[in-house]
Protein backbone atom coordinates (compact mmCIF):
# COMPACT_ATOMS: atom_id res chain seq x y z
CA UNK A 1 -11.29 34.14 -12.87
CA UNK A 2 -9.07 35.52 -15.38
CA UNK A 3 -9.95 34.73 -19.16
CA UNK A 4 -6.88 34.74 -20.53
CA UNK A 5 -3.41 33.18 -19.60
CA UNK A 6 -1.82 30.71 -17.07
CA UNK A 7 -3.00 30.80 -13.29
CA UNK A 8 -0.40 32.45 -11.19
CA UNK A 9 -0.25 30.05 -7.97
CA UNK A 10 -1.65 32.21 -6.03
CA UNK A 11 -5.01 32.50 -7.59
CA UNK A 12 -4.89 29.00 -8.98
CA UNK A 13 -4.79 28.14 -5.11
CA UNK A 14 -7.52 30.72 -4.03
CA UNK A 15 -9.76 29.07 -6.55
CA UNK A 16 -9.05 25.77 -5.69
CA UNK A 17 -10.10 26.45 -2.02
CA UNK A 18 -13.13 28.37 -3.14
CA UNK A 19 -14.33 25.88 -5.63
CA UNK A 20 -12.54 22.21 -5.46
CA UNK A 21 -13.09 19.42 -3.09
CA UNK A 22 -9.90 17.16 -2.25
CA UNK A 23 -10.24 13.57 -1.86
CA UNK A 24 -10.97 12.74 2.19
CA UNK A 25 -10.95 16.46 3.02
CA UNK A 26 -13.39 19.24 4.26
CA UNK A 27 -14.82 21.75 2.23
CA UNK A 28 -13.18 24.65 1.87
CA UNK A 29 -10.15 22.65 2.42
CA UNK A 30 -7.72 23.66 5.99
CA UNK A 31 -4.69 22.27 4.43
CA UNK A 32 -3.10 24.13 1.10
CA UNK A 33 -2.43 21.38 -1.73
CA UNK A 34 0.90 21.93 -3.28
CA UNK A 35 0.79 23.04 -6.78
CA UNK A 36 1.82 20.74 -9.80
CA UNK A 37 2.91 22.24 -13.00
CA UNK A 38 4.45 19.03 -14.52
CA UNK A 39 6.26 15.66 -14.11
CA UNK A 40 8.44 13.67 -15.61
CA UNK A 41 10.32 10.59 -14.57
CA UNK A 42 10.21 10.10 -11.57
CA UNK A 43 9.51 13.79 -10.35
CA UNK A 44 6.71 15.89 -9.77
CA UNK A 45 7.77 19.58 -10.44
CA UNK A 46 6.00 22.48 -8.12
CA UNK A 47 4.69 26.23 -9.61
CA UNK A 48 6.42 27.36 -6.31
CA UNK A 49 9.04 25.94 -3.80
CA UNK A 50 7.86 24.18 -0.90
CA UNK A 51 10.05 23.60 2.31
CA UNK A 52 13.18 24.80 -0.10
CA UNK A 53 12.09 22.06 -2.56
CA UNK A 54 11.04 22.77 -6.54
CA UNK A 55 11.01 19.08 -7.73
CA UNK A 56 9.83 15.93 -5.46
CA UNK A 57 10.69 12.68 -6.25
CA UNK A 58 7.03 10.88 -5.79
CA UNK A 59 7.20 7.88 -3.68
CA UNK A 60 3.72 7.01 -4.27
CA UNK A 61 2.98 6.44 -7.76
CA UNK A 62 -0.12 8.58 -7.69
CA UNK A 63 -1.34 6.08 -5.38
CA UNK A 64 0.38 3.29 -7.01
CA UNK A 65 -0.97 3.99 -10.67
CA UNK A 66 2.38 5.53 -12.22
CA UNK A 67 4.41 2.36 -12.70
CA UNK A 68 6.59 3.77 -15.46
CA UNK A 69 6.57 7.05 -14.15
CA UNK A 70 5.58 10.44 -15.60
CA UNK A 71 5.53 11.73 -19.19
CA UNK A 72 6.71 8.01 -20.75
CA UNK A 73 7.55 8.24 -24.19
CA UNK A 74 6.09 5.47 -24.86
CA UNK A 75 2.77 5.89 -23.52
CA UNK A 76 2.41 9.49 -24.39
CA UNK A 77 3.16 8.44 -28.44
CA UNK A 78 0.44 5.24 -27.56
CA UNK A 79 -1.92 8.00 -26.19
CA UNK A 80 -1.12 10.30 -29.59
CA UNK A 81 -1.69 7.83 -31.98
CA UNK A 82 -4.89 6.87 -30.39
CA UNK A 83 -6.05 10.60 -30.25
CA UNK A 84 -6.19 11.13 -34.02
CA UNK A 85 -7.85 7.82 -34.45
CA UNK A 86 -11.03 8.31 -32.21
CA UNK A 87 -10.60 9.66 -28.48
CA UNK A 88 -14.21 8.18 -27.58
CA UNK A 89 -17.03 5.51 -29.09
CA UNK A 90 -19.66 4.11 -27.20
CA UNK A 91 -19.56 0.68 -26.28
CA UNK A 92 -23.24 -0.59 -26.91
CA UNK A 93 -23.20 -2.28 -29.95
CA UNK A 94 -19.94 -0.94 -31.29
CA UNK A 95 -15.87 -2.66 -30.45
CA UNK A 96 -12.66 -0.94 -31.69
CA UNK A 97 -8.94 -2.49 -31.49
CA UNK A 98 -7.57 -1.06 -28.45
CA UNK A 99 -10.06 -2.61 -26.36
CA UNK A 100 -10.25 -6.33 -28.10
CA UNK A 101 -6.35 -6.00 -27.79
CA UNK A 102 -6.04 -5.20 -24.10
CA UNK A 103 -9.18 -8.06 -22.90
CA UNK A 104 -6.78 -10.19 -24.99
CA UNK A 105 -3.39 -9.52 -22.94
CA UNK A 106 -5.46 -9.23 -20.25
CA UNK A 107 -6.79 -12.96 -20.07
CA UNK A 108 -3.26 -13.69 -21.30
CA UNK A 109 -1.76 -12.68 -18.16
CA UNK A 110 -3.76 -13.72 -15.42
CA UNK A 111 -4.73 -16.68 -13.81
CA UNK A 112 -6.78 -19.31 -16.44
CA UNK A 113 -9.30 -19.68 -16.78
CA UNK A 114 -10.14 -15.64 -16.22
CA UNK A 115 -10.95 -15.49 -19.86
CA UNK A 116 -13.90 -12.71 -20.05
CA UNK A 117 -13.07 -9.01 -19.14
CA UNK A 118 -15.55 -6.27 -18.76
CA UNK A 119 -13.61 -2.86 -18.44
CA UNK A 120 -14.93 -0.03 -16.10
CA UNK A 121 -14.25 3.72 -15.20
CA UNK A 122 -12.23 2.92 -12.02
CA UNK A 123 -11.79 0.69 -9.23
CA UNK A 124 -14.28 0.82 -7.23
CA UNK A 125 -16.62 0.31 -10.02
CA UNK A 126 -14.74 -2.87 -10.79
CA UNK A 127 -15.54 -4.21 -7.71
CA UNK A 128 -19.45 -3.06 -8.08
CA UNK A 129 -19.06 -5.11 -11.27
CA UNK A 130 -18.21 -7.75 -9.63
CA UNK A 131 -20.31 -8.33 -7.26
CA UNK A 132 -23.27 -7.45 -8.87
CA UNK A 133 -22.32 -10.47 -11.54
CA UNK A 134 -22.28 -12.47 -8.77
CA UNK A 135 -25.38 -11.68 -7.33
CA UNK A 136 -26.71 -11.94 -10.63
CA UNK A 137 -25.12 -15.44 -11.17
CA UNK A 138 -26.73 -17.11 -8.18
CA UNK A 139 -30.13 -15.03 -9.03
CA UNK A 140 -30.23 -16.27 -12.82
CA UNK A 141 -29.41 -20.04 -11.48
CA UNK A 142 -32.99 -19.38 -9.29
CA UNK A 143 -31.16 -18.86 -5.67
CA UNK A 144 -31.55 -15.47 -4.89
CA UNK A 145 -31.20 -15.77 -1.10
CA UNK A 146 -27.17 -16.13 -2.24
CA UNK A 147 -26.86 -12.29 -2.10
CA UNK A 148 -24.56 -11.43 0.82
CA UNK A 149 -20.85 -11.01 0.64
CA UNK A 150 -17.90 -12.50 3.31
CA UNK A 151 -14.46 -10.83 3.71
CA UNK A 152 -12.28 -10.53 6.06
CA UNK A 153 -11.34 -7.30 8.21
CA UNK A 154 -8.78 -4.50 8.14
CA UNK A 155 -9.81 -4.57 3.89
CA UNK A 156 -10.70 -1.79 1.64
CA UNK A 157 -12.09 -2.05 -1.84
CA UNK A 158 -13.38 1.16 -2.58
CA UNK A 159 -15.61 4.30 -1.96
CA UNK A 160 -18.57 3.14 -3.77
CA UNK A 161 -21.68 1.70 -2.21
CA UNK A 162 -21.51 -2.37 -2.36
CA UNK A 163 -17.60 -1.69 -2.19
CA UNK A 164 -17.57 0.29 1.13
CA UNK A 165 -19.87 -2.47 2.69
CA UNK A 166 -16.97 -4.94 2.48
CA UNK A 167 -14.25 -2.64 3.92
CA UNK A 168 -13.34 -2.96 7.33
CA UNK A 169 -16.65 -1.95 9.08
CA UNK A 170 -15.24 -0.65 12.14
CA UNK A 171 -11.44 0.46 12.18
CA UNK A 172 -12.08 1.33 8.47
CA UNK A 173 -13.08 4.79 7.22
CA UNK A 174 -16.69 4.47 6.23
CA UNK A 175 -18.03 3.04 9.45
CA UNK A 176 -19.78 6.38 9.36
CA UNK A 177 -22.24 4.59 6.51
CA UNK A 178 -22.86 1.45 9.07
CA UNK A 179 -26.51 0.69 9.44
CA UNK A 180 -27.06 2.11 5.97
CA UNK A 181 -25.10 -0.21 4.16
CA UNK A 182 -25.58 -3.90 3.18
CA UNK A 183 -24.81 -5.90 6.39
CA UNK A 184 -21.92 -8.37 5.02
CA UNK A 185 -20.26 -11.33 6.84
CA UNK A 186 -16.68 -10.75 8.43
CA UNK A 187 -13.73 -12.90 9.79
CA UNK A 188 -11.13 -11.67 11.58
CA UNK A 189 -7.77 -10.04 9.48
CA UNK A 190 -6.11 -12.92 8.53
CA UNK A 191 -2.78 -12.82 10.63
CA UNK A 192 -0.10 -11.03 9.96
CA UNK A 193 3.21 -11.99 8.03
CA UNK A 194 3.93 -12.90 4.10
CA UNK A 195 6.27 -15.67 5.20
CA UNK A 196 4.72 -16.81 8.09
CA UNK A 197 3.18 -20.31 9.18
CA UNK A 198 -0.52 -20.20 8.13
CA UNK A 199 -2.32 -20.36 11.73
CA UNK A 200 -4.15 -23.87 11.32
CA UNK A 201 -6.73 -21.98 14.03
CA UNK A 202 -7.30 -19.08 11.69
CA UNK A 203 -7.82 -21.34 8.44
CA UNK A 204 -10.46 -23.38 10.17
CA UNK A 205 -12.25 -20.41 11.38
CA UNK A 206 -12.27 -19.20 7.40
CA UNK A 207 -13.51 -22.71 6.40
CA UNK A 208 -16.16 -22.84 9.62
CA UNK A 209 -17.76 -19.29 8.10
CA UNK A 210 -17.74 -20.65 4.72
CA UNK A 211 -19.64 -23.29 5.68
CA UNK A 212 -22.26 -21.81 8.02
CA UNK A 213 -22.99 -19.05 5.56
CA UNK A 214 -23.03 -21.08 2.56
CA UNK A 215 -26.46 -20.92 2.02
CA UNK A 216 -26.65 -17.39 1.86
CA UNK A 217 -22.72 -16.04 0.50
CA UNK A 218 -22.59 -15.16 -3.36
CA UNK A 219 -19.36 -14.75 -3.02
CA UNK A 220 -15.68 -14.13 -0.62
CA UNK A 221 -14.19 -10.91 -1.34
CA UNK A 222 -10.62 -10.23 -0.03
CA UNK A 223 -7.49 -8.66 -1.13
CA UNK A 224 -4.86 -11.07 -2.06
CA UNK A 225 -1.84 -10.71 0.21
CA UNK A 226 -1.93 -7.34 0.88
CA UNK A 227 -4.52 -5.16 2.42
CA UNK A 228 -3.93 -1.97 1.18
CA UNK A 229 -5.72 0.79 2.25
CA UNK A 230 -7.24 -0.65 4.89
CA UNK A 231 -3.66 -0.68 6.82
CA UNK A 232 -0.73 -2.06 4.46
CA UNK A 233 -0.93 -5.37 5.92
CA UNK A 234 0.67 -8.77 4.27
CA UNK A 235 -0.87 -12.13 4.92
CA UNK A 236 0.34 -15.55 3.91
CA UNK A 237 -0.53 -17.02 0.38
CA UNK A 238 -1.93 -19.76 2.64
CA UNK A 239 -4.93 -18.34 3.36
CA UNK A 240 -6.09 -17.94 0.00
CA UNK A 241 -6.20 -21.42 -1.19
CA UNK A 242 -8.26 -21.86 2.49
CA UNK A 243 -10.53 -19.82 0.96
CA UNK A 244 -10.45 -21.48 -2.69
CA UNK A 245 -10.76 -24.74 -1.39
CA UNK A 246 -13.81 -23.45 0.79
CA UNK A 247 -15.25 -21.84 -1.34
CA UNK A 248 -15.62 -24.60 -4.21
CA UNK A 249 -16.64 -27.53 -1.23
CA UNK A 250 -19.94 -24.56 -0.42
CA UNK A 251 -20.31 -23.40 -3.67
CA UNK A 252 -19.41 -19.77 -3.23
CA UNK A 253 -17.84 -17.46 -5.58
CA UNK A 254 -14.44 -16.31 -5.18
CA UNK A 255 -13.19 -12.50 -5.70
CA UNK A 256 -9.93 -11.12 -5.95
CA UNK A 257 -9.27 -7.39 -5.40
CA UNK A 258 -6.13 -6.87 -7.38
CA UNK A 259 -6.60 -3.22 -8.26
CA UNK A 260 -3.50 -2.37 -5.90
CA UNK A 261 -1.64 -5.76 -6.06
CA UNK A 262 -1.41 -5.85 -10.20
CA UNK A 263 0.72 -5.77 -12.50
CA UNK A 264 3.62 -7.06 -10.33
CA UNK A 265 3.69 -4.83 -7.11
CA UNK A 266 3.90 -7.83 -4.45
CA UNK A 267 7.37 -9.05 -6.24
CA UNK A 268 8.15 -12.13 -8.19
CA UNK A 269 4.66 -12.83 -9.87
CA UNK A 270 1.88 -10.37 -12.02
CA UNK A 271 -0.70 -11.24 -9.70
CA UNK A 272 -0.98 -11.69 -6.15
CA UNK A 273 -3.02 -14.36 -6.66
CA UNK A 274 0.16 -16.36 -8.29
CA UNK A 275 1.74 -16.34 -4.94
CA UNK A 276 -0.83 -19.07 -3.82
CA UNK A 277 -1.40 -20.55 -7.32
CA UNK A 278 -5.06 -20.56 -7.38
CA UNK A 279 -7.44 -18.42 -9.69
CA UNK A 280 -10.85 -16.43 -8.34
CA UNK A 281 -13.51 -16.58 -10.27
CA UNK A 282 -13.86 -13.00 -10.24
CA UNK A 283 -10.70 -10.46 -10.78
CA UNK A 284 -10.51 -6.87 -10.08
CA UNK A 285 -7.64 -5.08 -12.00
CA UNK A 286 -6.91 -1.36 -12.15
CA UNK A 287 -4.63 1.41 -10.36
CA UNK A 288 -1.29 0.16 -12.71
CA UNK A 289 -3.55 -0.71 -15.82
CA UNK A 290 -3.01 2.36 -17.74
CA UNK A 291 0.56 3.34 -15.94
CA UNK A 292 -1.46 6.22 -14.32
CA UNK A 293 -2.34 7.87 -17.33
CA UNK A 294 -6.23 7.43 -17.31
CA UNK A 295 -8.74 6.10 -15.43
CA UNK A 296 -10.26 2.48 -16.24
CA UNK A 297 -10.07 -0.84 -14.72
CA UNK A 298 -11.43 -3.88 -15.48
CA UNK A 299 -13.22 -7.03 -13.92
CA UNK A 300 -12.38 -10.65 -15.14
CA UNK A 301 -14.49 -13.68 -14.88
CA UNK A 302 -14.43 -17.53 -15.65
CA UNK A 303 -16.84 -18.95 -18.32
CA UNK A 304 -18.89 -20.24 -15.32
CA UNK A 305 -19.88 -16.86 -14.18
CA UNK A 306 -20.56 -15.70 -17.77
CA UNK A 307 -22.37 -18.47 -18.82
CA UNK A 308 -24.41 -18.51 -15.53
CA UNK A 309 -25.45 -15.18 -15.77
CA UNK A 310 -26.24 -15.33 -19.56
CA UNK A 311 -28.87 -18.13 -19.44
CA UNK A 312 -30.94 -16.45 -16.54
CA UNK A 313 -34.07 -14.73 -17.32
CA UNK A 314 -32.48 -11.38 -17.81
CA UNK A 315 -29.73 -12.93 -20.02
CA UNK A 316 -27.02 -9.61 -20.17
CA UNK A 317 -25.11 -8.13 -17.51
CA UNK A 318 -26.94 -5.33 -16.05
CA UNK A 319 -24.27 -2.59 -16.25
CA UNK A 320 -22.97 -0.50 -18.53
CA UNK A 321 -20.97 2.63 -17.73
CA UNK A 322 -20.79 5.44 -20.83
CA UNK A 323 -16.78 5.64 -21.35
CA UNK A 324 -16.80 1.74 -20.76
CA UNK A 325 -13.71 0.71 -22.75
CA UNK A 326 -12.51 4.16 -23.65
CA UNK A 327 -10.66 3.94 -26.80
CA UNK A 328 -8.04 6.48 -25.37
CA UNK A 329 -7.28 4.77 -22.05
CA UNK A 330 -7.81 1.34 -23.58
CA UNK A 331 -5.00 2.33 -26.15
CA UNK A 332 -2.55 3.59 -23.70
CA UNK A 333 -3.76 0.51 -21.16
CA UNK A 334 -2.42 -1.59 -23.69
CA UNK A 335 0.95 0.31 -23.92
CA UNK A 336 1.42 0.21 -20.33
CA UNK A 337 1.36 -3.73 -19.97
CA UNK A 338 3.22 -4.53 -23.07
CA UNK A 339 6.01 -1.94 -21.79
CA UNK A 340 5.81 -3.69 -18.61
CA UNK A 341 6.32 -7.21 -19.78
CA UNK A 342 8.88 -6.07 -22.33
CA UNK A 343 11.16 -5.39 -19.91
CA UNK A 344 12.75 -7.09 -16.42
CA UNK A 345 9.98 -6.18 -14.39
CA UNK A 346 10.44 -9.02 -11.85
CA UNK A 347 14.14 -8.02 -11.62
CA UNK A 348 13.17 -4.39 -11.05
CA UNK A 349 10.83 -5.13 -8.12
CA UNK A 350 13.14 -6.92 -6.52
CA UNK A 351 15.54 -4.35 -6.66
CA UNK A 352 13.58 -1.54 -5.12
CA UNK A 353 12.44 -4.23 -2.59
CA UNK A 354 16.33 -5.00 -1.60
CA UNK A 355 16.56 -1.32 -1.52
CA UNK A 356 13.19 -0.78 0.97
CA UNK A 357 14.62 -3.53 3.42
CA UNK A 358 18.17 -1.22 3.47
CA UNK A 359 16.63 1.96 3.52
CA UNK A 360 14.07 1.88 5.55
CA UNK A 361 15.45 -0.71 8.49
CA UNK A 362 16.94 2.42 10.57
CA UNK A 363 13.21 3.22 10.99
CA UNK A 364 13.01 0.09 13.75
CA UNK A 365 15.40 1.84 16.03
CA UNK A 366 12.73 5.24 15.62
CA UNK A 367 10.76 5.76 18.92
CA UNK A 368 7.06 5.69 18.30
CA UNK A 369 7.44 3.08 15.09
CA UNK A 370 5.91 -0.42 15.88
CA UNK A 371 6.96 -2.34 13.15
CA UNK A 372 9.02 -1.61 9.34
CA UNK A 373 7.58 -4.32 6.37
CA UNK A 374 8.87 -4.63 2.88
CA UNK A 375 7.20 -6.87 0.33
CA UNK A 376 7.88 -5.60 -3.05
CA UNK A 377 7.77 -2.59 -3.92
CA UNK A 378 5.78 -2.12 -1.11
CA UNK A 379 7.58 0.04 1.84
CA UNK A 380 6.31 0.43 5.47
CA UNK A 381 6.66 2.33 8.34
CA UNK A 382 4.01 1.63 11.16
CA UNK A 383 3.86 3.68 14.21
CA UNK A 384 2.36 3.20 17.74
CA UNK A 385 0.08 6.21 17.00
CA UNK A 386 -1.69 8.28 14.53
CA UNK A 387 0.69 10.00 11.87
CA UNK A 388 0.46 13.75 12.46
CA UNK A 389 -0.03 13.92 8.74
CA UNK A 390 1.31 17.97 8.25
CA UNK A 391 4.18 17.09 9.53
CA UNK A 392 4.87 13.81 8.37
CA UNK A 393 4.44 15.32 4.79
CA UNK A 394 6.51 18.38 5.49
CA UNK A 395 9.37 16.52 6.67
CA UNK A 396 9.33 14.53 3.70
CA UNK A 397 8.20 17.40 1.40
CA UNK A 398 11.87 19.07 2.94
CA UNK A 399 13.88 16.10 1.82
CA UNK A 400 12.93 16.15 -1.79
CA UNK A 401 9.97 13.60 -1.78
CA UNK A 402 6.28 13.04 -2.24
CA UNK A 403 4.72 10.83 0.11
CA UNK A 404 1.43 10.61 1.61
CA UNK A 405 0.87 9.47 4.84
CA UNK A 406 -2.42 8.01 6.63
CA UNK A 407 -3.81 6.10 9.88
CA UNK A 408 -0.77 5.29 11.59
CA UNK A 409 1.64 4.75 8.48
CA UNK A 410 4.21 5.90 6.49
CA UNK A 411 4.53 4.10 3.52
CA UNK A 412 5.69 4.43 0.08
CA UNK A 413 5.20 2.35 -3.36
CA UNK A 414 7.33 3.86 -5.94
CA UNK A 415 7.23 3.75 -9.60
CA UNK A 416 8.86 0.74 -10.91
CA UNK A 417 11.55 3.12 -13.12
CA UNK A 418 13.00 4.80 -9.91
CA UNK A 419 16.53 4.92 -9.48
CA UNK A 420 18.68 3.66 -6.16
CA UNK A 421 20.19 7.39 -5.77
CA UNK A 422 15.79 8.28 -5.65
CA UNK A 423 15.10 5.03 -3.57
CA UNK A 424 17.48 6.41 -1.09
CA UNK A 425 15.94 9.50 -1.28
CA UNK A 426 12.83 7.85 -0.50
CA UNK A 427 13.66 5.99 2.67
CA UNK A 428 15.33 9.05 4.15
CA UNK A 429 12.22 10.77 3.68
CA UNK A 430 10.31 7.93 5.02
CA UNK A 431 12.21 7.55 8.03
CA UNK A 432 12.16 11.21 8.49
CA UNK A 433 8.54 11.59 8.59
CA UNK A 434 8.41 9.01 10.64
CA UNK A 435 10.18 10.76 13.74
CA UNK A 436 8.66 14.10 12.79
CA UNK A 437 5.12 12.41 12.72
């Protein structure tokens, strides 16, 4: 490697396939990674063309994290500030401002009465948090034998260990880890459709597992309206005061996965779980939380939980991750959420969801594509067959955009700032890697 200077692309890319391993790819890796130099807006700009194309707009948020887009003034004088104060402090023992100030707008914001916030490194460990503080509530309150978990399938909640045992265990990508995992409880997907009729059959099969299991569920885990990675599904609010209503007749825990359904992504509310106008006792937030700028997340629980768990007979919450509340992402955390409330979010959603529904409807009339769903600024494209992912991406890589396809969608969820000349973009993109994939 050289010692001096900038990476020319060619040997930044030789390196990277001699020494770096991609997210959900082999090692070396067979397919080259197009190389970033810088973004800003709404654009991702490349150290060399691809398919004709210097700049892409990025229809995917950095998997839905970049809400504001790239290179915010706001969040990179937020992130500045906070870098001549103190990048780092552990969290044992010690506080500091940003992170009292974001648990505050955090409880502020979502559903009462979430009013205790422990912040993690990502996502997935969000979700470990929360499930290990609900093992640990039903183990400090002396019933242990409340340890196993209920969800529902076609989920995902992460890549960690508890987390992957509650993602779909068969259609879902770590059935390779089944038999080693913990063996959790699963009801069918809940049926398909935002607006549609809850299925009285469906809601009484929820209630029926509820019930059975009680004796032995900590807690339900499910993502709130939307499955995400699991297969960009949408379910009816419905469902989730089933499980609410359930869940408090049985005395089971409720968890809500928000990491990808935060911060106003479904449309018209923060938080999924405003749709059905109930509150979990457990929250997951993330992805959004720091507008893509640094990794953290955090997991919110009710004064039962905390209160449970802190007169049992190991009275503190067994976890406790070293750049816990990170001074530097907790600064710019807080940046991202106030910039997000300061402004029209709602009406901004519902603009890019107007312009999914008109840009992506042409996409129907593809052959190969069994259904087109908007909700939000949530986009997609579902075909009748796997995505033939190279040249899905290069067809939309030719057309100016950034999108990453999996399973058998195409899909985008844009940052919140994009423009309807980029939107367009977007769904012209999307529809062409549709056909070509």
């Amino acid at each position: 490697m050289p010692d001096e200077g900038p990476l020319s692309p060619g040997e930044l890319l030789d390196l990277d396939r001699r020494h770096v391993w991609h997210p959900y790819g082999p090692m070396p890796g067979t397919a080259e990674p197009l190389v970033v130099e810088s973004a800003a807006g709404v654009r991702l700009r490349l150290a060399e063309p691809a398919f004709g194309q210097r700049e892409l707009v990025d229809g995917m948020a950095s998997w839905w994290s970049a809400l504001h887009g790239y290179n915010h003034p706001v969040l990179n004088a937020a992130a500045r500030d906070q870098l001549d104060r103190m990048s780092h402090v552990m969290f044992g023992g010690l506080t500091h401002e940003p992170a009292v100030r974001l648990a505050t707008r955090l409880v502020g914001i979502t559903p009462e009465p979430l009013r205790h916030v422990f912040l993690a490194d990502s996502g997935s460990v969000s979700v470990e948090v929360a499930i290990k503080m609900c093992l640990q509530y039903w183990r400090s309150l002396g019933r242990p034998a409340k340890r196993r978990l209920l969800t529902w399938r076609g989920g995902y909640h992460g890549d960690t260990w508890h987390p992957m045992s509650v993602c779909d265990p068969d259609g879902g990508m770590h059935r390779l880890w089944s038999g080693a995992l913990p063996r959790q409880i699963f009801a069918g997907a809940p049926p398909a459709g935002f607006d549609a009729p809850p299925e009285p059959g469906y809601a009484a099969s929820l209630r029926e597992l509820v019930a059975t299991h009680a004796g032995e569920l900590a807690a339900v885990i499910v993502e709130p309206v939307v499955q995400n990675a699991g297969g960009m599904r949408f379910h009816s609010p419905d469902y989730l005061r089933v499980l609410r209503e359930a869940c408090d007749e049985h005395d089971v825990l409720l968890v809500f996965d928000e990491i990808a359904t935060g911060f106003g992504r479904t449309g018209g509310v923060l938080f999924a779980a405003d749709h059905a106008g109930v509150a979990p006792d457990v929250m997951c937030v993330g992805k959004a939380l720091t507008g893509g700028y640094l990794s953290m997340a955090a997991t919110l629980c009710t004064p039962r939980v905390a209160e449970g768990i802190s007169r049992g007979e190991v009275p503190v919450l067994a976890h406790g991750p070293t750049f816990m509340a990170n001074p530097l992402a907790a600064a710019v955390a807080g940046a991202s959420v106030d910039l997000l409330l300061a402004g029209d979010w709602a009406a901004e959603v519902k603009r890019i969801e107007t312009g999914l529904r008109d840009g992506l409807a042409p996409a129907a009339e593809l052959p190969g594509v069994r259904d087109v769903r908007v909700l939000g600024a949530i986009g997609v494209i579902q075909l009748d067959h796997r995505v033939e992912m190279a040249a899905a991406t290069a067809a939309a890589v030719s057309r100016g955009v950034w999108l990453r396809p999996f399973g058998d969608l195409v899909y985008t969820m844009p940052p919140y700032v994009t423009d309807d000349a980029d939107l367009a973009l977007i769904c012209g993109a999307a529809c062409a890697a549709a056909e070509a994939g």
